[in-house]
Protein backbone atom coordinates (compact mmCIF):
# COMPACT_ATOMS: atom_id res chain seq x y z
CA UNK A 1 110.07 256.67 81.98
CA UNK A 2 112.48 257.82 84.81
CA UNK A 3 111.80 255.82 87.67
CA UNK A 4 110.92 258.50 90.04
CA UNK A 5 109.48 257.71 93.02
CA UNK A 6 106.52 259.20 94.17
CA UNK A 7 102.95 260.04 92.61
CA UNK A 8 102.74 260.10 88.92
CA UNK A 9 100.25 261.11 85.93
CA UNK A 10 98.18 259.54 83.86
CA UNK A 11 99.23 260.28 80.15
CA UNK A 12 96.81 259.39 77.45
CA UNK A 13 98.24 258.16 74.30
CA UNK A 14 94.77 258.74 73.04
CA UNK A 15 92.09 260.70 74.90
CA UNK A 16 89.26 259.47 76.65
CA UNK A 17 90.70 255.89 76.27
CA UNK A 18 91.66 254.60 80.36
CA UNK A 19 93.47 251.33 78.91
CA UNK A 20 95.92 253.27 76.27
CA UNK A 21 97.51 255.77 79.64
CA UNK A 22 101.51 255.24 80.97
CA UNK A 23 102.10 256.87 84.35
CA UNK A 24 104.59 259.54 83.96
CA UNK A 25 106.40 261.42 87.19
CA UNK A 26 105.65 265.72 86.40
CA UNK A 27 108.45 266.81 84.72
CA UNK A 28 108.30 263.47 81.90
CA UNK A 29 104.77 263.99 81.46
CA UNK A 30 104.34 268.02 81.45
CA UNK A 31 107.98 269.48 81.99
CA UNK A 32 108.51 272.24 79.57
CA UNK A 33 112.48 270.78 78.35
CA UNK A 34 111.87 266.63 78.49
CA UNK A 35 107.95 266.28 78.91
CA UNK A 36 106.26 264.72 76.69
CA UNK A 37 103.93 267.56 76.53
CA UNK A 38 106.86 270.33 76.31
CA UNK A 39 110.48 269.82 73.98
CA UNK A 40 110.40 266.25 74.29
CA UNK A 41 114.02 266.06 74.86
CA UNK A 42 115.01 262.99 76.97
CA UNK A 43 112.44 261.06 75.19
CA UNK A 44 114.10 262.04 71.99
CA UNK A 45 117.25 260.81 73.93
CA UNK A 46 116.11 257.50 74.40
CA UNK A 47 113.99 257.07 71.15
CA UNK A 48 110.74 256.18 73.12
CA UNK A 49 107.53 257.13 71.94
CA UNK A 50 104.32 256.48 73.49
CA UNK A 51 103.45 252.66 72.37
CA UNK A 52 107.50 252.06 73.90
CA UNK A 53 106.78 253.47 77.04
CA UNK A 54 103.42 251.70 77.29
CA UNK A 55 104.66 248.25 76.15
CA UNK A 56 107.80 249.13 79.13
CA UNK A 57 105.07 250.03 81.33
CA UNK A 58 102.82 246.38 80.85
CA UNK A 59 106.37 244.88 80.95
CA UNK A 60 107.03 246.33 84.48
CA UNK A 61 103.67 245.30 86.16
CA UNK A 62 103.73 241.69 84.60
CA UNK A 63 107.36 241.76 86.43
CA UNK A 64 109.84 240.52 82.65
């Protein structure tokens, strides 16, 4: 989502499912203002939801 360097989490877009997870840094994934889990605010900014940020994600490791 952000780019951050550094460790990230494992977000399921639907639990118990390891194919259908986007790595998030902390504060996207869980942060109480822009996580996805909290307000939701920079992905509101960007108009992503979870099936964009997974389609950016397969995008990014199949380098287009």
């Amino acid at each position: 989502m952000c780019e951050a360097s550094g460790g990230s989490e494992a977000h399921h877009i639907r639990q118990h499912s390891q194919y259908l997870c986007i790595p998030l840094c902390a504060d996207c994934h869980r942060g109480s203002i822009n996580g996805w889990h909290g307000q939701r605010r920079i992905w509101n900014v960007y108009k992503m939801d979870e099936l964009d940020a997974l389609n950016d994600t397969i995008r990014k490791i199949l380098g287009g």
